[in-house]
N, C-alpha and C. Protein backbone atom coordinates (compact mmCIF):
# COMPACT_ATOMS: atom_id res chain seq x y z
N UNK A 1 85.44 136.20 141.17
CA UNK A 1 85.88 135.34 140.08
C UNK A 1 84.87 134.22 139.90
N UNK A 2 84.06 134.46 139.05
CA UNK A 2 83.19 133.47 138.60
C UNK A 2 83.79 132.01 137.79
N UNK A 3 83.56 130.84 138.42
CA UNK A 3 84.03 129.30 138.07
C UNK A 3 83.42 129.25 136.82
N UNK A 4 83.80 128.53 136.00
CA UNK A 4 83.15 127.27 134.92
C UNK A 4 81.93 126.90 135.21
N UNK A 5 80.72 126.82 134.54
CA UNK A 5 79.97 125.80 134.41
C UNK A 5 80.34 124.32 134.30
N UNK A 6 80.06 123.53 135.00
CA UNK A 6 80.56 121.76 134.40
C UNK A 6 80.20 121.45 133.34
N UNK A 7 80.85 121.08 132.65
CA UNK A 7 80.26 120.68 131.24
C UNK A 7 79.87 118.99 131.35
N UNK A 8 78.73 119.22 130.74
CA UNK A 8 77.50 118.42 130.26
C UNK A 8 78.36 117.11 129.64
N UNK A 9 77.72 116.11 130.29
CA UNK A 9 78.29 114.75 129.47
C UNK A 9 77.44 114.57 127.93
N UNK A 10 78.18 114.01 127.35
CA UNK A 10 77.96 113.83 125.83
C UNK A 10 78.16 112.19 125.47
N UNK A 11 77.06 112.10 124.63
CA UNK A 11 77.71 110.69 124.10
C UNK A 11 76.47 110.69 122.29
N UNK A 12 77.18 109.63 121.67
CA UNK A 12 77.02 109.65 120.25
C UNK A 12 76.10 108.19 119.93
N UNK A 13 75.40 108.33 119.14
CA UNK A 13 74.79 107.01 118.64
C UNK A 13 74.77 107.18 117.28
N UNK A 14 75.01 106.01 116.84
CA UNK A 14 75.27 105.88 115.45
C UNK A 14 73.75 104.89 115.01
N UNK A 15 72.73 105.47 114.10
CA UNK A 15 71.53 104.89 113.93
C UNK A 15 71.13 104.69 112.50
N UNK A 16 70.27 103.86 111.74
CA UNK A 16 70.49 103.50 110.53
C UNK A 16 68.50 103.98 110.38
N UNK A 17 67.71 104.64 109.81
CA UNK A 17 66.68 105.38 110.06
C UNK A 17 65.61 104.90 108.32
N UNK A 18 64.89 104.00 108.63
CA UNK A 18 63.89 103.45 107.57
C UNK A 18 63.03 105.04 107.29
N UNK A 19 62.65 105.83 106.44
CA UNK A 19 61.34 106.42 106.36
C UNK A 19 60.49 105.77 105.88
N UNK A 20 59.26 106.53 106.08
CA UNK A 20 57.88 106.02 105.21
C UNK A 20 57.56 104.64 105.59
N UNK A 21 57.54 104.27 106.95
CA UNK A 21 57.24 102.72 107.72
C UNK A 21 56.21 103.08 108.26
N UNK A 22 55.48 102.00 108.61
CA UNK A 22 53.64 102.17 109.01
C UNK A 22 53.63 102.31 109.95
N UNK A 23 54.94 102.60 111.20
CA UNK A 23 54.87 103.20 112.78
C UNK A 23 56.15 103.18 112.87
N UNK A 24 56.21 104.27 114.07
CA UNK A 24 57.74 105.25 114.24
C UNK A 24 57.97 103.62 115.43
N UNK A 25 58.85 102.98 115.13
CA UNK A 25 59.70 101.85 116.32
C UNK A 25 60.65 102.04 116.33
N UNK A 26 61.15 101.24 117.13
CA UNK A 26 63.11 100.59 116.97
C UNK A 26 62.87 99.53 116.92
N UNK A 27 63.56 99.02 115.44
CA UNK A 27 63.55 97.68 114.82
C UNK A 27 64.71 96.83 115.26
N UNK A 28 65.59 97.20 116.23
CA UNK A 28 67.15 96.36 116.74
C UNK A 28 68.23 96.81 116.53
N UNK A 29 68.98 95.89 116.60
CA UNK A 29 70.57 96.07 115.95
C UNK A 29 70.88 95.77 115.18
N UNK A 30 71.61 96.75 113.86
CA UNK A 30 72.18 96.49 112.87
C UNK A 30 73.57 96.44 113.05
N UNK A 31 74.29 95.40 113.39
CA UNK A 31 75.79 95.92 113.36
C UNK A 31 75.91 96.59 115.16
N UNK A 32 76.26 97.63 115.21
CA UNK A 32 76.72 98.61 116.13
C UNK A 32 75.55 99.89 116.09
N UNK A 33 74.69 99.70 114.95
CA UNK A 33 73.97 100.42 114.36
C UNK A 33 72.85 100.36 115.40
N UNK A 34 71.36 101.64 115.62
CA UNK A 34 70.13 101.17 116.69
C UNK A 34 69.34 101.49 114.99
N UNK A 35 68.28 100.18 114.56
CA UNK A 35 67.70 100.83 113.49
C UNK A 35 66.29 101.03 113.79
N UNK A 36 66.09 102.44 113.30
CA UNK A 36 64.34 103.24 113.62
C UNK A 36 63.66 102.86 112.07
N UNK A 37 62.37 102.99 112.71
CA UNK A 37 61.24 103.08 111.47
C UNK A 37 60.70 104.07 112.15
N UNK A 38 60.65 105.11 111.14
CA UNK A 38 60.02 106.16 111.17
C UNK A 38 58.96 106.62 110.11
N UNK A 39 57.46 106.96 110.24
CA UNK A 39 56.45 107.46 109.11
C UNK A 39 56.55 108.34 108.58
N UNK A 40 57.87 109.26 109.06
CA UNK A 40 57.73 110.54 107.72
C UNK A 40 59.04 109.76 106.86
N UNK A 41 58.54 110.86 105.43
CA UNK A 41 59.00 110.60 104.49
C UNK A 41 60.49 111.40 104.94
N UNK A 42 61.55 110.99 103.75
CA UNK A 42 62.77 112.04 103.71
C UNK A 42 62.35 113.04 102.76
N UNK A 43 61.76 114.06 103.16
CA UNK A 43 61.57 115.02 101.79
C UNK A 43 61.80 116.23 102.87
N UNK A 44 62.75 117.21 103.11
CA UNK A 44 62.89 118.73 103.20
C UNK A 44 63.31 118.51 105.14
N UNK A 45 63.67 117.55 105.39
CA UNK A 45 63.96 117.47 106.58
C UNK A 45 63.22 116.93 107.19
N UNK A 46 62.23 115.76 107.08
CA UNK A 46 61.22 115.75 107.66
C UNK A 46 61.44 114.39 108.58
N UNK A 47 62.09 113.43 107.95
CA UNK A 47 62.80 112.23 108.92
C UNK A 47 63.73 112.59 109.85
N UNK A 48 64.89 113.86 109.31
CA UNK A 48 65.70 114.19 110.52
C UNK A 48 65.05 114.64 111.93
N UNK A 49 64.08 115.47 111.39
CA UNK A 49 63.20 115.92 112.28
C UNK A 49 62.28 114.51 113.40
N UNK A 50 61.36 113.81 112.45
CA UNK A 50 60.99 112.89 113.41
C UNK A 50 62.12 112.05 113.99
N UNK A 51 63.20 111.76 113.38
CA UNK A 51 64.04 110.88 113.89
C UNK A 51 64.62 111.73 115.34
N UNK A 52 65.16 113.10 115.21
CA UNK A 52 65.62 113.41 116.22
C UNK A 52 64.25 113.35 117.59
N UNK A 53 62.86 113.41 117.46
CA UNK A 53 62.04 113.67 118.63
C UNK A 53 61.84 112.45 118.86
N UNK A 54 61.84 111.16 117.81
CA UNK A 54 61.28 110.00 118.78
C UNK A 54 62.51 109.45 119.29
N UNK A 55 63.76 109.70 119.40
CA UNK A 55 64.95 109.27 119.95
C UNK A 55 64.93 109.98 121.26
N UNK A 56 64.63 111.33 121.06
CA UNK A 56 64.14 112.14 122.29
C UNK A 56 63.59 112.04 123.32
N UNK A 57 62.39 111.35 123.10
CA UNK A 57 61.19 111.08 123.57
C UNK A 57 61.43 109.41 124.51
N UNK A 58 62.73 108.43 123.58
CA UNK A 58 63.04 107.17 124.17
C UNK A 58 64.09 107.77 125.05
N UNK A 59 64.45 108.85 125.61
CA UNK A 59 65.83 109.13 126.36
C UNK A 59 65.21 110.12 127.21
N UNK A 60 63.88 110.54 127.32
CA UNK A 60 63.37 111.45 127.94
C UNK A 60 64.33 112.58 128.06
N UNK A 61 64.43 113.35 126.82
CA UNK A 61 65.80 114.19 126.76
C UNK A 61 64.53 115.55 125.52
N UNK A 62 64.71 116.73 125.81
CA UNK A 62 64.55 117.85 125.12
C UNK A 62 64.91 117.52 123.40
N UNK A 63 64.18 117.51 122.74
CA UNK A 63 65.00 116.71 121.34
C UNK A 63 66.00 118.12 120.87
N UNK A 64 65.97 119.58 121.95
CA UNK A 64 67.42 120.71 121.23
C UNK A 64 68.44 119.46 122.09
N UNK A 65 68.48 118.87 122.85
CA UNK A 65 69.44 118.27 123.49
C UNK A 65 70.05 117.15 122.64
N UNK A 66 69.70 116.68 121.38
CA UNK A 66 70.49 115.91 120.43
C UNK A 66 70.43 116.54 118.73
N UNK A 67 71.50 116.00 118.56
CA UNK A 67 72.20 117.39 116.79
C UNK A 67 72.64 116.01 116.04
N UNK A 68 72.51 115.96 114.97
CA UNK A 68 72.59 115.35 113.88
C UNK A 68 74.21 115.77 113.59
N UNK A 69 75.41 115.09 113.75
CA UNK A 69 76.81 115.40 113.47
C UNK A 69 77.01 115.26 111.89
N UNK A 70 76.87 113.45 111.57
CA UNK A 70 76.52 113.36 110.38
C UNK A 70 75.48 112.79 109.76
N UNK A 71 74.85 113.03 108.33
CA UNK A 71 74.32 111.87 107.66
C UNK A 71 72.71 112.72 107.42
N UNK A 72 72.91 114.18 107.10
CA UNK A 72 71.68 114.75 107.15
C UNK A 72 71.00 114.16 106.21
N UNK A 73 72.06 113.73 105.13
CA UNK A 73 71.05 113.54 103.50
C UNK A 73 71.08 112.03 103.06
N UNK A 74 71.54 111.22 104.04
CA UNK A 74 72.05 109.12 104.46
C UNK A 74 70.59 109.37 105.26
N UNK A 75 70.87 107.90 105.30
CA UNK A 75 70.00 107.12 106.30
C UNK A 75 71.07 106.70 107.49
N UNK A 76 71.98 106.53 107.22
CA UNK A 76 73.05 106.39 108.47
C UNK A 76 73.13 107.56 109.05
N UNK A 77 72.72 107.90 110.38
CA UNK A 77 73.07 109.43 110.72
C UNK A 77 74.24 109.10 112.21
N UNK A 78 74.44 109.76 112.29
CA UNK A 78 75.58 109.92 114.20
C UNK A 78 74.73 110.88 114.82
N UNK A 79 74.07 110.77 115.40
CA UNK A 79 73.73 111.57 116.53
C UNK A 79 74.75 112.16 117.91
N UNK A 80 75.08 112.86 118.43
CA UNK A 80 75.01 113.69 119.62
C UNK A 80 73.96 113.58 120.49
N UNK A 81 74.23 113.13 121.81
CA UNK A 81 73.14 113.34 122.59
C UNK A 81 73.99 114.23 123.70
N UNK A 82 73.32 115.22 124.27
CA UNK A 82 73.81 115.91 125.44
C UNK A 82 73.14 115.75 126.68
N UNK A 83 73.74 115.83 127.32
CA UNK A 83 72.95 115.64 128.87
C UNK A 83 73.42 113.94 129.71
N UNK A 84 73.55 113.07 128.69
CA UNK A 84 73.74 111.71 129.07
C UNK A 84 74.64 111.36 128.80
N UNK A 85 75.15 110.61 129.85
CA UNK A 85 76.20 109.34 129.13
C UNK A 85 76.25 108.39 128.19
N UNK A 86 77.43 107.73 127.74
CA UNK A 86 77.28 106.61 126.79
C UNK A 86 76.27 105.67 127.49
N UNK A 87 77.05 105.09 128.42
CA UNK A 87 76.30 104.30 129.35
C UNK A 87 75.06 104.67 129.75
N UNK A 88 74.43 105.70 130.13
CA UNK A 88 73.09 105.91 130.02
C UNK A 88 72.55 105.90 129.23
N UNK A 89 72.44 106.00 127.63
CA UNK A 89 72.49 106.54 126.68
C UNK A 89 72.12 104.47 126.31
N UNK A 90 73.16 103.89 126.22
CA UNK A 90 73.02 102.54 126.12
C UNK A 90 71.95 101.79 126.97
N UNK A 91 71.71 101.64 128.74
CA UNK A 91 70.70 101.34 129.30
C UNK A 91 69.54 101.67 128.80
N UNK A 92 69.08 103.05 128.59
CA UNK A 92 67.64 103.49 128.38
C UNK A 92 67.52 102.96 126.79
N UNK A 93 68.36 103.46 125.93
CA UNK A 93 67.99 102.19 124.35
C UNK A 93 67.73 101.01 124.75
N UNK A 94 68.44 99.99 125.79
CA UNK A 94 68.39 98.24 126.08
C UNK A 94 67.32 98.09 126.33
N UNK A 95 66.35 99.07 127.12
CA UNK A 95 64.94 98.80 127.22
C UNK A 95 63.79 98.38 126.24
N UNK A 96 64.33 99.68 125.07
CA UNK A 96 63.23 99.79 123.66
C UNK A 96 64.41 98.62 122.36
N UNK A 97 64.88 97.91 122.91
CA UNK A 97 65.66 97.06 121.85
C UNK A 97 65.01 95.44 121.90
């Protein structure tokens, strides 16, 4: 009788995402909000895309390891992150804030 896998902690960030800015940063807190500047444009997916790898890249996380829930076609998006906690998830952002 083969057990369960443990399932993977999850946690969500809610992020407010500038395109077409003269370098990919994190500009602070908006609200509850983490807001990115990112250099690609929004044209055919191309901010979801950088937005999901440089969030990636600040969480040292696989960028298949975070999904866009809502806000494909907003600038407000919710992210999913898998693998981390809220609380982890919060520490490693407090660094780049």
């Amino acid at each position: 009788m083969a057990g369960k896998a443990a399932a993977r902690p999850q946690a969500t960030l809610s992020v407010r995402v500038q395109p077409r800015a003269s370098r990919n940063e994190v500009a602070g807190l908006v609200g509850d909000q983490l807001k990115i500047k990112l250099t690609a444009p929004p044209v055919e997916g191309e901010a979801n895309d950088a937005c999901l790898k440089f969030l990636a890249d600040l969480l040292d996380l696989a960028p298949s390891r975070l999904e866009i829930l809502r806000g494909e076609h907003s600038r407000t998006k919710l992210i999913r992150i898998t693998g981390l906690t809220q609380a982890e998830v919060t520490a490693l952002l407090a660094k780049n804030v």
